[in-house]
PDBML (XML) file of the C-alpha atoms, coordinates in Angstrom:
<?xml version="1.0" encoding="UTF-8" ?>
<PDBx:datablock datablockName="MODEL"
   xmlns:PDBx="http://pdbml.pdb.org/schema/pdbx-v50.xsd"
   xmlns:xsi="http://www.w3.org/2001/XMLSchema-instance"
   xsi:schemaLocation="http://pdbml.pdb.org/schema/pdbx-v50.xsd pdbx-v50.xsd">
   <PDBx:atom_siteCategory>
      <PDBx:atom_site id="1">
         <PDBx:B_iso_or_equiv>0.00</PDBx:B_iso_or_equiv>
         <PDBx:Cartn_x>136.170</PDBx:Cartn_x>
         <PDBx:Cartn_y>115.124</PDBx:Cartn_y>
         <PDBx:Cartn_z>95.700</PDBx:Cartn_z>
         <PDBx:auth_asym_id>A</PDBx:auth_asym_id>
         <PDBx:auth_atom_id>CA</PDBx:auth_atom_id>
         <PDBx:auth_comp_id>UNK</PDBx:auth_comp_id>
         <PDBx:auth_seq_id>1</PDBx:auth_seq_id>
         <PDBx:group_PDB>ATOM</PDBx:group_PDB>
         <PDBx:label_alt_id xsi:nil="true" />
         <PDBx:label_asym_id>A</PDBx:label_asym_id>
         <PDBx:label_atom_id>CA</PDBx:label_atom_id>
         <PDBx:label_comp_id>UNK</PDBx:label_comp_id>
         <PDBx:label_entity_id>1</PDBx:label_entity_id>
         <PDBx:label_seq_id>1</PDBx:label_seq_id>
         <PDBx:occupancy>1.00</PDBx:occupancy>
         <PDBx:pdbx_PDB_model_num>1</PDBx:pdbx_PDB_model_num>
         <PDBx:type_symbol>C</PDBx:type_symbol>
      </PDBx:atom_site>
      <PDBx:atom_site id="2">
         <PDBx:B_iso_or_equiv>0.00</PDBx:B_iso_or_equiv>
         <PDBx:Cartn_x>137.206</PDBx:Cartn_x>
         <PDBx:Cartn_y>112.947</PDBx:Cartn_y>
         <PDBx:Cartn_z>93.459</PDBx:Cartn_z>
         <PDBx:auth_asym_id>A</PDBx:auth_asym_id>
         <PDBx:auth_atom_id>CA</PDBx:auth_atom_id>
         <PDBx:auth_comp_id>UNK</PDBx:auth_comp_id>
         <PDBx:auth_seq_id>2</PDBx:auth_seq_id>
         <PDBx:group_PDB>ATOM</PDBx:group_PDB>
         <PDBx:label_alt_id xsi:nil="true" />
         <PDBx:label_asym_id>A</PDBx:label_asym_id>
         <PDBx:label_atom_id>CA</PDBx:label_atom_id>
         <PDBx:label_comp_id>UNK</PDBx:label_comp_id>
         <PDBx:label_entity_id>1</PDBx:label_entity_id>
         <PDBx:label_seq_id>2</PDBx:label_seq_id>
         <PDBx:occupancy>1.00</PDBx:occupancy>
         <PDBx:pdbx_PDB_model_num>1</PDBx:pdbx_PDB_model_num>
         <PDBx:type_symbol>C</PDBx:type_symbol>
      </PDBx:atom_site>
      <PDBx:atom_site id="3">
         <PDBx:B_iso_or_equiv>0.00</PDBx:B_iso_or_equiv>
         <PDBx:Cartn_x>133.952</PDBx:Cartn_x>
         <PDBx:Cartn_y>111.309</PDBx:Cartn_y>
         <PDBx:Cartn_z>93.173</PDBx:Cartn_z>
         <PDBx:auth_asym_id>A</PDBx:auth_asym_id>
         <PDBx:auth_atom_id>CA</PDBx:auth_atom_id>
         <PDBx:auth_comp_id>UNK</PDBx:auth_comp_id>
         <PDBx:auth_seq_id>3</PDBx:auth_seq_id>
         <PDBx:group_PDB>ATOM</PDBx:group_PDB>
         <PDBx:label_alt_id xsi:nil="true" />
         <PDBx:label_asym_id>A</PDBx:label_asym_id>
         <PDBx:label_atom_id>CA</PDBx:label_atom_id>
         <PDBx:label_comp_id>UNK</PDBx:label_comp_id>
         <PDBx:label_entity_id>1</PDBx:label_entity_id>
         <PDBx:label_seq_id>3</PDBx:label_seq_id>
         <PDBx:occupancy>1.00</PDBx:occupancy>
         <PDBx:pdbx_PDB_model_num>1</PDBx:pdbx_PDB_model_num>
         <PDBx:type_symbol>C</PDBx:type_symbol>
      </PDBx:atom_site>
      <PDBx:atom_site id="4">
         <PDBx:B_iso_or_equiv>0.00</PDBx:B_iso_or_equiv>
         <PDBx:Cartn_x>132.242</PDBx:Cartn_x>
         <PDBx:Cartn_y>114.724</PDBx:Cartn_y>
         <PDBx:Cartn_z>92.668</PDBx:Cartn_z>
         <PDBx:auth_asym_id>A</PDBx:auth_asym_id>
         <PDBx:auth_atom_id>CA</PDBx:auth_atom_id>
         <PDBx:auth_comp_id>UNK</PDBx:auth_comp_id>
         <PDBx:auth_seq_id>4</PDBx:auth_seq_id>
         <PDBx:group_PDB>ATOM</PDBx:group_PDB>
         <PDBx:label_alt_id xsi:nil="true" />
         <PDBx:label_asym_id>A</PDBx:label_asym_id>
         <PDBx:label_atom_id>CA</PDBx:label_atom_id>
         <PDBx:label_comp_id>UNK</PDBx:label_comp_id>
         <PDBx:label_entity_id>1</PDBx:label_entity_id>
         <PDBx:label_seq_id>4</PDBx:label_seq_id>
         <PDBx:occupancy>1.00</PDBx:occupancy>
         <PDBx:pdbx_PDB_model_num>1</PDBx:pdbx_PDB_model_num>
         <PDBx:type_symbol>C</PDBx:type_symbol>
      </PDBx:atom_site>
      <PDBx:atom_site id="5">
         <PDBx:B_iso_or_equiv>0.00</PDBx:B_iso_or_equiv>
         <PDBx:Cartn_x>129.521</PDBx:Cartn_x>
         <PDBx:Cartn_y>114.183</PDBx:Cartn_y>
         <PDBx:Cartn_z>89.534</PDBx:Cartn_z>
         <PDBx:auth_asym_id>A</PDBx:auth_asym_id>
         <PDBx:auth_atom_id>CA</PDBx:auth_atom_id>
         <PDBx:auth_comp_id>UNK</PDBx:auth_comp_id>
         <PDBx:auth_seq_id>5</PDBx:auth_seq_id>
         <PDBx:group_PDB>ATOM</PDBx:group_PDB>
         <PDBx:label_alt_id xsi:nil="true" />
         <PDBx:label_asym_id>A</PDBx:label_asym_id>
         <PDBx:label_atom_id>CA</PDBx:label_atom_id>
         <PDBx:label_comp_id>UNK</PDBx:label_comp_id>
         <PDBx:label_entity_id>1</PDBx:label_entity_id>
         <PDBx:label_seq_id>5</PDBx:label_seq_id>
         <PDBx:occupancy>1.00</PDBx:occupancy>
         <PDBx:pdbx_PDB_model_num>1</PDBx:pdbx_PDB_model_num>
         <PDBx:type_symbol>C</PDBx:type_symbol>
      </PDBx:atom_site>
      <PDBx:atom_site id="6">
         <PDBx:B_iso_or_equiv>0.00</PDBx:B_iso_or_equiv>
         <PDBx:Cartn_x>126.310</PDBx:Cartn_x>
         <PDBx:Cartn_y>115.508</PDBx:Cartn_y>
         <PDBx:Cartn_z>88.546</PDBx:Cartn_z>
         <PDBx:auth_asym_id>A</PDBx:auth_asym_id>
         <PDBx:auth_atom_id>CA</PDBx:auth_atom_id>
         <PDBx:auth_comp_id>UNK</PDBx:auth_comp_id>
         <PDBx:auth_seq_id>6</PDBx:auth_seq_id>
         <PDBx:group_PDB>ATOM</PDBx:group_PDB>
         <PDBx:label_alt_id xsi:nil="true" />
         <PDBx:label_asym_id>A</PDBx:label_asym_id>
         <PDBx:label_atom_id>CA</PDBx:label_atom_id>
         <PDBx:label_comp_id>UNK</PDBx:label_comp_id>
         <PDBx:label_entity_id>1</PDBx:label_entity_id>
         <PDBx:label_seq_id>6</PDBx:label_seq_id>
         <PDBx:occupancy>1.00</PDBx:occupancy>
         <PDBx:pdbx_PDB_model_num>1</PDBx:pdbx_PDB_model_num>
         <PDBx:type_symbol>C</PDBx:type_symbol>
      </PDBx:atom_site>
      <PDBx:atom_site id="7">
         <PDBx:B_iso_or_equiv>0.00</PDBx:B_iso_or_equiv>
         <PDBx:Cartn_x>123.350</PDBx:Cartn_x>
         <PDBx:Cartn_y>114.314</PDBx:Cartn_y>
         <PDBx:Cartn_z>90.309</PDBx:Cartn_z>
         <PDBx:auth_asym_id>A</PDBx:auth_asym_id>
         <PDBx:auth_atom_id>CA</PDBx:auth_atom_id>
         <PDBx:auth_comp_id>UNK</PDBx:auth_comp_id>
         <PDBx:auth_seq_id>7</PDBx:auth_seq_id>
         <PDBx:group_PDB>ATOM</PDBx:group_PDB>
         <PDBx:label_alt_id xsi:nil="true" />
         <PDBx:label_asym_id>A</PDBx:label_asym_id>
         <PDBx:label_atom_id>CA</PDBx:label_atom_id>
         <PDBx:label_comp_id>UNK</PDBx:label_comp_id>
         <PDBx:label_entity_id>1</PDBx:label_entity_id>
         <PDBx:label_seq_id>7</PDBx:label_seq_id>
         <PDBx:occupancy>1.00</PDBx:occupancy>
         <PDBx:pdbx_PDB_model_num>1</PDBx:pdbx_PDB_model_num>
         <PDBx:type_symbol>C</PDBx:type_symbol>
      </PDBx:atom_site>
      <PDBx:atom_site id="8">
         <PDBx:B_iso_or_equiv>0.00</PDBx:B_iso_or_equiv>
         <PDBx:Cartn_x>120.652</PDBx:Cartn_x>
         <PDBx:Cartn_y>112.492</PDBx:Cartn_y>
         <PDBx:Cartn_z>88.386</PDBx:Cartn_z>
         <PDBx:auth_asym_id>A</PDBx:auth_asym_id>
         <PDBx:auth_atom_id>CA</PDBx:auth_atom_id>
         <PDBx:auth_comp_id>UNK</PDBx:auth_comp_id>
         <PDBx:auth_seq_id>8</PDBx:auth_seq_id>
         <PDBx:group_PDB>ATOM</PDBx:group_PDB>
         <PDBx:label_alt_id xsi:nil="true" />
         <PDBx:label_asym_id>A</PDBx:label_asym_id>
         <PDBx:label_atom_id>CA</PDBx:label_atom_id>
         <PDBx:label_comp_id>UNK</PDBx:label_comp_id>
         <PDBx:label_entity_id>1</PDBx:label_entity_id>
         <PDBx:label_seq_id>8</PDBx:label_seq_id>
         <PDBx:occupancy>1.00</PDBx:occupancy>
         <PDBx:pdbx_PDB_model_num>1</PDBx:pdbx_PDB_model_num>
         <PDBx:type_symbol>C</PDBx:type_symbol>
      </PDBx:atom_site>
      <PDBx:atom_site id="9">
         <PDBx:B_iso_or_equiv>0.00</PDBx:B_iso_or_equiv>
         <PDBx:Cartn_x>117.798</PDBx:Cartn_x>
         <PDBx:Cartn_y>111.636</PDBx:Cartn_y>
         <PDBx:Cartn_z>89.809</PDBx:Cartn_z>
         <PDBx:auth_asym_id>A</PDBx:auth_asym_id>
         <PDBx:auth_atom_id>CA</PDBx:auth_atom_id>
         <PDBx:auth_comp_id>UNK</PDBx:auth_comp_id>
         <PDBx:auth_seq_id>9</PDBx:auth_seq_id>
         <PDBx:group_PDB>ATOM</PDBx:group_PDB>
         <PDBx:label_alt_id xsi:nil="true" />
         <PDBx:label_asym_id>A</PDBx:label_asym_id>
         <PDBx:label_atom_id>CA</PDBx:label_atom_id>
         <PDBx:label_comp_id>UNK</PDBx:label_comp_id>
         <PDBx:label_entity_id>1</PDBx:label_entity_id>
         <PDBx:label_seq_id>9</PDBx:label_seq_id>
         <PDBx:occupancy>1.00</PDBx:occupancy>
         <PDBx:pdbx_PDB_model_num>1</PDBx:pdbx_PDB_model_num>
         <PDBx:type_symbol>C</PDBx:type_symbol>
      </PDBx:atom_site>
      <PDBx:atom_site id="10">
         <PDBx:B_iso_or_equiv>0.00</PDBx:B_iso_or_equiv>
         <PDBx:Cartn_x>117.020</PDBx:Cartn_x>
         <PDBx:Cartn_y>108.426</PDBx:Cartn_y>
         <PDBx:Cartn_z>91.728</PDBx:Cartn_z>
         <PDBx:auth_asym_id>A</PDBx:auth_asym_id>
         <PDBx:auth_atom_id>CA</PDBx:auth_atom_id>
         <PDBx:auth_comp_id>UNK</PDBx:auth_comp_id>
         <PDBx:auth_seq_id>10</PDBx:auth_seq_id>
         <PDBx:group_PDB>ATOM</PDBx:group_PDB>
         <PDBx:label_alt_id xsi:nil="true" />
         <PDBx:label_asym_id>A</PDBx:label_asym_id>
         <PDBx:label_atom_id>CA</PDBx:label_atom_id>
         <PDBx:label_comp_id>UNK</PDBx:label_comp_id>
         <PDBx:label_entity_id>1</PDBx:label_entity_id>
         <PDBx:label_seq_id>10</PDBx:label_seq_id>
         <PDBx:occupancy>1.00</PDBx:occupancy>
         <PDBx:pdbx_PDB_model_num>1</PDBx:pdbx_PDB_model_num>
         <PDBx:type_symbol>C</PDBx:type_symbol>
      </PDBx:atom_site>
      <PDBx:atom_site id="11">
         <PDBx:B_iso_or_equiv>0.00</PDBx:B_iso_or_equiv>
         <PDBx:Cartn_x>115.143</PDBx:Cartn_x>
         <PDBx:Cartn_y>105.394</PDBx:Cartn_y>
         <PDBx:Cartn_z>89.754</PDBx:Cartn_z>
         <PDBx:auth_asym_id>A</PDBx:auth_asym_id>
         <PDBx:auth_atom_id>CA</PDBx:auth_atom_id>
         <PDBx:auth_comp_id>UNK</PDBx:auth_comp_id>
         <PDBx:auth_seq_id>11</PDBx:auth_seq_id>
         <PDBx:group_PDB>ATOM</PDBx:group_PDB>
         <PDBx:label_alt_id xsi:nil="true" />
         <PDBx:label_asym_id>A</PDBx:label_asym_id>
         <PDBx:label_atom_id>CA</PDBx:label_atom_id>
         <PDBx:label_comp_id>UNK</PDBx:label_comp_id>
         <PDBx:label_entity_id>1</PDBx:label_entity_id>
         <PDBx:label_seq_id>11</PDBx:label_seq_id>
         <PDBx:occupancy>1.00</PDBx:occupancy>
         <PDBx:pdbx_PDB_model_num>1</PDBx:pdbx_PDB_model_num>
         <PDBx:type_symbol>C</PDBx:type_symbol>
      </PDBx:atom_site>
      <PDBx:atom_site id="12">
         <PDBx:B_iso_or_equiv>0.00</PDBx:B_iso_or_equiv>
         <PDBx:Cartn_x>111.589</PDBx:Cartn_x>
         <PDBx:Cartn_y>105.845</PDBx:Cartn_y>
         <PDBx:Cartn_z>90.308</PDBx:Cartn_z>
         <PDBx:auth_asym_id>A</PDBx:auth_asym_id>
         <PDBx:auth_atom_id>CA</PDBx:auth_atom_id>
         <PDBx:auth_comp_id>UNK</PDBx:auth_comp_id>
         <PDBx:auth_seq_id>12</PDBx:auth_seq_id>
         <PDBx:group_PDB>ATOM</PDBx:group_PDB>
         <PDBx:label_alt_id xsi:nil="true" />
         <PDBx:label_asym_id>A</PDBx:label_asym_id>
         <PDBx:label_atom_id>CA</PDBx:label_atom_id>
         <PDBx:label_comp_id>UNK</PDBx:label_comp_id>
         <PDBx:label_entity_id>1</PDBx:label_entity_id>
         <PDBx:label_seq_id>12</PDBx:label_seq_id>
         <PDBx:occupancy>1.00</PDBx:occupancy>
         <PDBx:pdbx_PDB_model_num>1</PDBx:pdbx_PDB_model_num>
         <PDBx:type_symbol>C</PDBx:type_symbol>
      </PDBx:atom_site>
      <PDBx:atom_site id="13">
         <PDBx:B_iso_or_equiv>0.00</PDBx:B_iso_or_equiv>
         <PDBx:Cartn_x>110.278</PDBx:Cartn_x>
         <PDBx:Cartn_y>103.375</PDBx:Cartn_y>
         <PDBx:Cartn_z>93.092</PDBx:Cartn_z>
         <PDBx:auth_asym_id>A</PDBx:auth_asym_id>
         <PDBx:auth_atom_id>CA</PDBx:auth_atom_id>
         <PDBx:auth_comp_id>UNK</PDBx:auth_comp_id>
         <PDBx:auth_seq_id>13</PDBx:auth_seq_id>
         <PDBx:group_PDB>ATOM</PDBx:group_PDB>
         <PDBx:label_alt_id xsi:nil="true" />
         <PDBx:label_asym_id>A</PDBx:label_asym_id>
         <PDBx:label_atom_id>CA</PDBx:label_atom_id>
         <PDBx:label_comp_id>UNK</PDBx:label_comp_id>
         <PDBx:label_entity_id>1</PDBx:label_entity_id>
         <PDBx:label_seq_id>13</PDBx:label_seq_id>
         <PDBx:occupancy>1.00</PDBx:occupancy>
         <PDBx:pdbx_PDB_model_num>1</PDBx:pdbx_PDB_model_num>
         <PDBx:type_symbol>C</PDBx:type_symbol>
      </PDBx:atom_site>
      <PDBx:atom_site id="14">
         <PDBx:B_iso_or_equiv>0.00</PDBx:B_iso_or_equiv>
         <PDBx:Cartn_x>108.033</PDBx:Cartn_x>
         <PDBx:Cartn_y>99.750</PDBx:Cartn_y>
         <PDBx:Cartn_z>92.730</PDBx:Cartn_z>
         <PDBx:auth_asym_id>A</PDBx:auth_asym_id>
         <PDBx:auth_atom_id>CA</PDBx:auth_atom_id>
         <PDBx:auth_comp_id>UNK</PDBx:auth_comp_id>
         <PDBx:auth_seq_id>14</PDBx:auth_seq_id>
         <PDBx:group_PDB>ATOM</PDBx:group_PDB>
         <PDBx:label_alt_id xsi:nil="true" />
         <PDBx:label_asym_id>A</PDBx:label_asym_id>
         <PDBx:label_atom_id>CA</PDBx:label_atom_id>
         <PDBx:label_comp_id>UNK</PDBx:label_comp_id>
         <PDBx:label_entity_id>1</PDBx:label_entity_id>
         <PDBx:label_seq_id>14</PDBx:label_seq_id>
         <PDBx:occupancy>1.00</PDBx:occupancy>
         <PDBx:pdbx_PDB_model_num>1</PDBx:pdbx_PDB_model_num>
         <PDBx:type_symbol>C</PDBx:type_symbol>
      </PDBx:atom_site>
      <PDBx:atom_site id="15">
         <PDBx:B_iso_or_equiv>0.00</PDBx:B_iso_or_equiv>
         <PDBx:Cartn_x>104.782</PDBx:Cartn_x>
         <PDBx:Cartn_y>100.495</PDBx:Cartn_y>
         <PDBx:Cartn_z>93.919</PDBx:Cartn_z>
         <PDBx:auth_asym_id>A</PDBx:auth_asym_id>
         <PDBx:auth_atom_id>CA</PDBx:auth_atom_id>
         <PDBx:auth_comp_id>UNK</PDBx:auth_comp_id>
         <PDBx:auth_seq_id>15</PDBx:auth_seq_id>
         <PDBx:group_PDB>ATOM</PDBx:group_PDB>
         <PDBx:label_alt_id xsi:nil="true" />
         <PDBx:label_asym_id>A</PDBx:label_asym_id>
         <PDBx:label_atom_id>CA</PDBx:label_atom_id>
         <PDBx:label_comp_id>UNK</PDBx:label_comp_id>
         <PDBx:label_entity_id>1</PDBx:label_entity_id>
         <PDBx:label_seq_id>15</PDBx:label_seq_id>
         <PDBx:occupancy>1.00</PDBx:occupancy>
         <PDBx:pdbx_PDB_model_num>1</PDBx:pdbx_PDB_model_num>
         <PDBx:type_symbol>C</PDBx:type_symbol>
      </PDBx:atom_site>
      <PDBx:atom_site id="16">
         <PDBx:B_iso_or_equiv>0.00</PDBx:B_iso_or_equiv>
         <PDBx:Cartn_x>103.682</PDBx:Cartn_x>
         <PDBx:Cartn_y>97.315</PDBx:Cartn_y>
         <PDBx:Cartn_z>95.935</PDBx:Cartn_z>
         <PDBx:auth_asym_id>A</PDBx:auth_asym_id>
         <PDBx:auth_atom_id>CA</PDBx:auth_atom_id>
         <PDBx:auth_comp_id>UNK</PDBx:auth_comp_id>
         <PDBx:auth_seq_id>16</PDBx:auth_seq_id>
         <PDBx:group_PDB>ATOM</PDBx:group_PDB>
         <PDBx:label_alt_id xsi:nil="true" />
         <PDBx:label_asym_id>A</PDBx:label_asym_id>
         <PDBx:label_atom_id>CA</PDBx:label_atom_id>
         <PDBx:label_comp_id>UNK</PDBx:label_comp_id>
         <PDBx:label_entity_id>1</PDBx:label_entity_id>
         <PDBx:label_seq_id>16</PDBx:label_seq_id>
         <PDBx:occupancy>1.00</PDBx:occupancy>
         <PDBx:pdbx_PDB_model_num>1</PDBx:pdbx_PDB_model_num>
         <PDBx:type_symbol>C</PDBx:type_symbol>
      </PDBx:atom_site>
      <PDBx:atom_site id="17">
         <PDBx:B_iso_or_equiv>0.00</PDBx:B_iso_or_equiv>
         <PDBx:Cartn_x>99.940</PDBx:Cartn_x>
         <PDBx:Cartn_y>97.271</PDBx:Cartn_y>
         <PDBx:Cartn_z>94.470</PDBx:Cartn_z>
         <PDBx:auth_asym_id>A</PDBx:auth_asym_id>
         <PDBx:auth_atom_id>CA</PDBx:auth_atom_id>
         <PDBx:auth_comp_id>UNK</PDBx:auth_comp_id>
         <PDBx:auth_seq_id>17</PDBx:auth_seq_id>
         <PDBx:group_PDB>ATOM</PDBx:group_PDB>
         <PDBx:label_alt_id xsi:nil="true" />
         <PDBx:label_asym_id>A</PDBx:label_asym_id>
         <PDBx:label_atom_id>CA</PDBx:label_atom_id>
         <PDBx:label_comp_id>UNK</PDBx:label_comp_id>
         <PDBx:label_entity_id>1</PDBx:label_entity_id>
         <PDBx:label_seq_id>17</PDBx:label_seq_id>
         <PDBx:occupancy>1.00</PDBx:occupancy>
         <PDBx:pdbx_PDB_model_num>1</PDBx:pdbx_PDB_model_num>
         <PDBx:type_symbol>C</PDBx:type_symbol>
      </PDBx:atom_site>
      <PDBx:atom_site id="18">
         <PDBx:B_iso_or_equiv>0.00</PDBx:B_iso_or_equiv>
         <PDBx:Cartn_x>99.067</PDBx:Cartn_x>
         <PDBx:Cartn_y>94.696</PDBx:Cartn_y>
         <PDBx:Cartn_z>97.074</PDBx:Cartn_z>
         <PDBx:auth_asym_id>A</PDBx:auth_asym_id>
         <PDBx:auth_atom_id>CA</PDBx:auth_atom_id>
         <PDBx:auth_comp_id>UNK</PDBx:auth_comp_id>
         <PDBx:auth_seq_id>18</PDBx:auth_seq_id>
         <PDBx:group_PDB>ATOM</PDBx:group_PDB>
         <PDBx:label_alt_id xsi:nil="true" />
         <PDBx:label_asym_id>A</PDBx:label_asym_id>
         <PDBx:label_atom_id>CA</PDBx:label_atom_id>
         <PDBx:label_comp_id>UNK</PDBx:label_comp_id>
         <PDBx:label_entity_id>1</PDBx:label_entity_id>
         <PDBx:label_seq_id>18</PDBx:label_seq_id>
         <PDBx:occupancy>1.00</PDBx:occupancy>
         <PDBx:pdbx_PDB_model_num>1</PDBx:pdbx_PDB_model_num>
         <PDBx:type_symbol>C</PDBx:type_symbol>
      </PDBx:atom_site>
      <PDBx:atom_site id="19">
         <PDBx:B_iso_or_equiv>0.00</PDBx:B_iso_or_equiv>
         <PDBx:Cartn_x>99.992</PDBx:Cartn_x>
         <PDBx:Cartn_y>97.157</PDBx:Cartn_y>
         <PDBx:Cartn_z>99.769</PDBx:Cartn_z>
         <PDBx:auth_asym_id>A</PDBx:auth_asym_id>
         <PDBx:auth_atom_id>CA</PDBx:auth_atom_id>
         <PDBx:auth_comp_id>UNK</PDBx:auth_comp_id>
         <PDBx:auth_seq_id>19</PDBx:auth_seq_id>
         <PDBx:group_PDB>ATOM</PDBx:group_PDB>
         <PDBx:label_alt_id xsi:nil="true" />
         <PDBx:label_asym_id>A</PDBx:label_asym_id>
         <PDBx:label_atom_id>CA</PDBx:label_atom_id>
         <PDBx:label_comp_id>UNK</PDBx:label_comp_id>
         <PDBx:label_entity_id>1</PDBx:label_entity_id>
         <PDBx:label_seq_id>19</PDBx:label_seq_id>
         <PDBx:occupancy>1.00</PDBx:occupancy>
         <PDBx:pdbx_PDB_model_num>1</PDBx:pdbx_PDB_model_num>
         <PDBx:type_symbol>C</PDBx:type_symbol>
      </PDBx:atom_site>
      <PDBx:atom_site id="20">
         <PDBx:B_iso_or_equiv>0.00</PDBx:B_iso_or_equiv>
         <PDBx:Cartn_x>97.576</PDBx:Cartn_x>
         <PDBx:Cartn_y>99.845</PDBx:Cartn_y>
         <PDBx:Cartn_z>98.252</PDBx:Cartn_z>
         <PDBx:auth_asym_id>A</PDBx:auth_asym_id>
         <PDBx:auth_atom_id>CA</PDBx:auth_atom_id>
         <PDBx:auth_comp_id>UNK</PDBx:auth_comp_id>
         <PDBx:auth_seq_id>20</PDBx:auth_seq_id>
         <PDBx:group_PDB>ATOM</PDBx:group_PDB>
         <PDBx:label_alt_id xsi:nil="true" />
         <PDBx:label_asym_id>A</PDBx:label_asym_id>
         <PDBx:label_atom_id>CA</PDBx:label_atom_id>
         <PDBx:label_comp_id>UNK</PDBx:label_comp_id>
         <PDBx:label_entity_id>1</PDBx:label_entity_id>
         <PDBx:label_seq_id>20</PDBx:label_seq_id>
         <PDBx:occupancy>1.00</PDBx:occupancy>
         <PDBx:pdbx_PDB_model_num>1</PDBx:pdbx_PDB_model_num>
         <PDBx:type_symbol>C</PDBx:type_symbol>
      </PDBx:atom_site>
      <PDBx:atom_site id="21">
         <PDBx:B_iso_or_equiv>0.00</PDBx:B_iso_or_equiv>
         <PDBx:Cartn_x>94.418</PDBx:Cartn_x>
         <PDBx:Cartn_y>101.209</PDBx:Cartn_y>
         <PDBx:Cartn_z>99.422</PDBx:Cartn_z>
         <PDBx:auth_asym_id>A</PDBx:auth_asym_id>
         <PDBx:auth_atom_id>CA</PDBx:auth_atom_id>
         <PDBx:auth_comp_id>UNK</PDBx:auth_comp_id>
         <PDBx:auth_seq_id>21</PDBx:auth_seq_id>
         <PDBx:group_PDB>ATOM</PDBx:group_PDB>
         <PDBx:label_alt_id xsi:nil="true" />
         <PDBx:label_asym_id>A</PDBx:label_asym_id>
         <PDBx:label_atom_id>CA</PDBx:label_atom_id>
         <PDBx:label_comp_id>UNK</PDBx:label_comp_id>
         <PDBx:label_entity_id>1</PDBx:label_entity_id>
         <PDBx:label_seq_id>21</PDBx:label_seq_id>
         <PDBx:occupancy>1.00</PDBx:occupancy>
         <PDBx:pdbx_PDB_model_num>1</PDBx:pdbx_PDB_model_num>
         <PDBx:type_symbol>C</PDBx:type_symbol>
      </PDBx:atom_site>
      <PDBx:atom_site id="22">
         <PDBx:B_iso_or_equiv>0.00</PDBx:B_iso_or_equiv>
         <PDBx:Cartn_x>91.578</PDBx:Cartn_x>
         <PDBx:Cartn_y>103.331</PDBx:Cartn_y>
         <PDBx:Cartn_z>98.133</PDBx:Cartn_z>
         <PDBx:auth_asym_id>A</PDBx:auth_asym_id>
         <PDBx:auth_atom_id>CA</PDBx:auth_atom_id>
         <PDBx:auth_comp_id>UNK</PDBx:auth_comp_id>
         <PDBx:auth_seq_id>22</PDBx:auth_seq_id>
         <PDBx:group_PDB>ATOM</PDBx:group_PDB>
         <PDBx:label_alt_id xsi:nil="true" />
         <PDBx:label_asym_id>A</PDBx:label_asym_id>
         <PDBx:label_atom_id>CA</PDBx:label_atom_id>
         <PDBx:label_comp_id>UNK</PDBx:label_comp_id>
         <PDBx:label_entity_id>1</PDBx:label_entity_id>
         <PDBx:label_seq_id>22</PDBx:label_seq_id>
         <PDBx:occupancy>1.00</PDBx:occupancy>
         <PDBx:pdbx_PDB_model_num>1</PDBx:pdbx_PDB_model_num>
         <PDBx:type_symbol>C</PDBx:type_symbol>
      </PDBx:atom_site>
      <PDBx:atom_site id="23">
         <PDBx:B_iso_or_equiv>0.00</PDBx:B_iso_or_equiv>
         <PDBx:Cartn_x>88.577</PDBx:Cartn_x>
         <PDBx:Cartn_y>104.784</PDBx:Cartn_y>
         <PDBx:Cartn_z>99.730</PDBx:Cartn_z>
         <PDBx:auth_asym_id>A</PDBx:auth_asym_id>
         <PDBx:auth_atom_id>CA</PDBx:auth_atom_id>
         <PDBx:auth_comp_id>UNK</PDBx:auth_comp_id>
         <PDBx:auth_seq_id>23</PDBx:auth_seq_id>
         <PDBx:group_PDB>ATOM</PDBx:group_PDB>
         <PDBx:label_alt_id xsi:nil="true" />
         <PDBx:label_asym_id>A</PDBx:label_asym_id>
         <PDBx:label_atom_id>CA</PDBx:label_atom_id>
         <PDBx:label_comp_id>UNK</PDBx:label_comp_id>
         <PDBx:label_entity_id>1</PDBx:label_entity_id>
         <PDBx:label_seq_id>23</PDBx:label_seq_id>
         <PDBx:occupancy>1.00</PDBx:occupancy>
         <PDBx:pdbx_PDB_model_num>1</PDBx:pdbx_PDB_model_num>
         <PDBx:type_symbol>C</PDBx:type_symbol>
      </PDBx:atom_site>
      <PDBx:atom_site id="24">
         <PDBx:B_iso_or_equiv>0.00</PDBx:B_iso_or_equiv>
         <PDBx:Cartn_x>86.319</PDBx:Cartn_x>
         <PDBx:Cartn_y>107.292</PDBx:Cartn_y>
         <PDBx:Cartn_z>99.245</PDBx:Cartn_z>
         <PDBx:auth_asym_id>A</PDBx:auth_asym_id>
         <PDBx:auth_atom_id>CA</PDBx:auth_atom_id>
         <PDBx:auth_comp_id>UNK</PDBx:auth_comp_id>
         <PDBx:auth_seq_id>24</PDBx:auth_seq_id>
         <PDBx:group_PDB>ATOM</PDBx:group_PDB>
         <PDBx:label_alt_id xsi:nil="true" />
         <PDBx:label_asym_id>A</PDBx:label_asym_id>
         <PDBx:label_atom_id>CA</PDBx:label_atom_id>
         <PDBx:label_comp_id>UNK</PDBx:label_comp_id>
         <PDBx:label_entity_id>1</PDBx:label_entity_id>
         <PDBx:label_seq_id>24</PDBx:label_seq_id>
         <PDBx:occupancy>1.00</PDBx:occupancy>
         <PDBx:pdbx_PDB_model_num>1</PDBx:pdbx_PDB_model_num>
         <PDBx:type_symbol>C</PDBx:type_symbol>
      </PDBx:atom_site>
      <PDBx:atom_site id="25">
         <PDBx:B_iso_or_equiv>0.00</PDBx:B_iso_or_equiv>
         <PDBx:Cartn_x>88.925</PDBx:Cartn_x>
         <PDBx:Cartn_y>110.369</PDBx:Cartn_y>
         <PDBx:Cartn_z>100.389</PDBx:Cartn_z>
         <PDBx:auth_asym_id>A</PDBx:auth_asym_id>
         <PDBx:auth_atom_id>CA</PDBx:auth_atom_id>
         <PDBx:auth_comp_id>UNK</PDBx:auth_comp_id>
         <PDBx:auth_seq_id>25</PDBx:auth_seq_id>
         <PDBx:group_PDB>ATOM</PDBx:group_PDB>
         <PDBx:label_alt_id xsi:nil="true" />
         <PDBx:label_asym_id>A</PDBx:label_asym_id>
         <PDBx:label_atom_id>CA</PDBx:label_atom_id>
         <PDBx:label_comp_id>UNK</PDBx:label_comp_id>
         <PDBx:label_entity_id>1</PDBx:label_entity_id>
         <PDBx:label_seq_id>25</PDBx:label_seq_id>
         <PDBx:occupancy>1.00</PDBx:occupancy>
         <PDBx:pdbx_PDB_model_num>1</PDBx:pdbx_PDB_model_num>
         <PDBx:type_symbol>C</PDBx:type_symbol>
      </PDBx:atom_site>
   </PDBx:atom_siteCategory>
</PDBx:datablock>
C-alpha cells in the first residue's frame, strides 16, 4: 500500500533488427 503510485508506462522495447523479417505480406 505503501508503495501505491501512478502507473507510467513501460520504456518502449529494443527492436533486435537482426531478428527482423519482411516479405511480401
Amino acid at each position: 500500500l505503501e508503495g501505491l503510485d501512478y502507473l507510467t508506462a513501460p520504456n518502449p522495447p529494443l527492436v533486435r533488427e537482426e531478428l527482423c523479417t519482411a516479405s511480401h505480406d
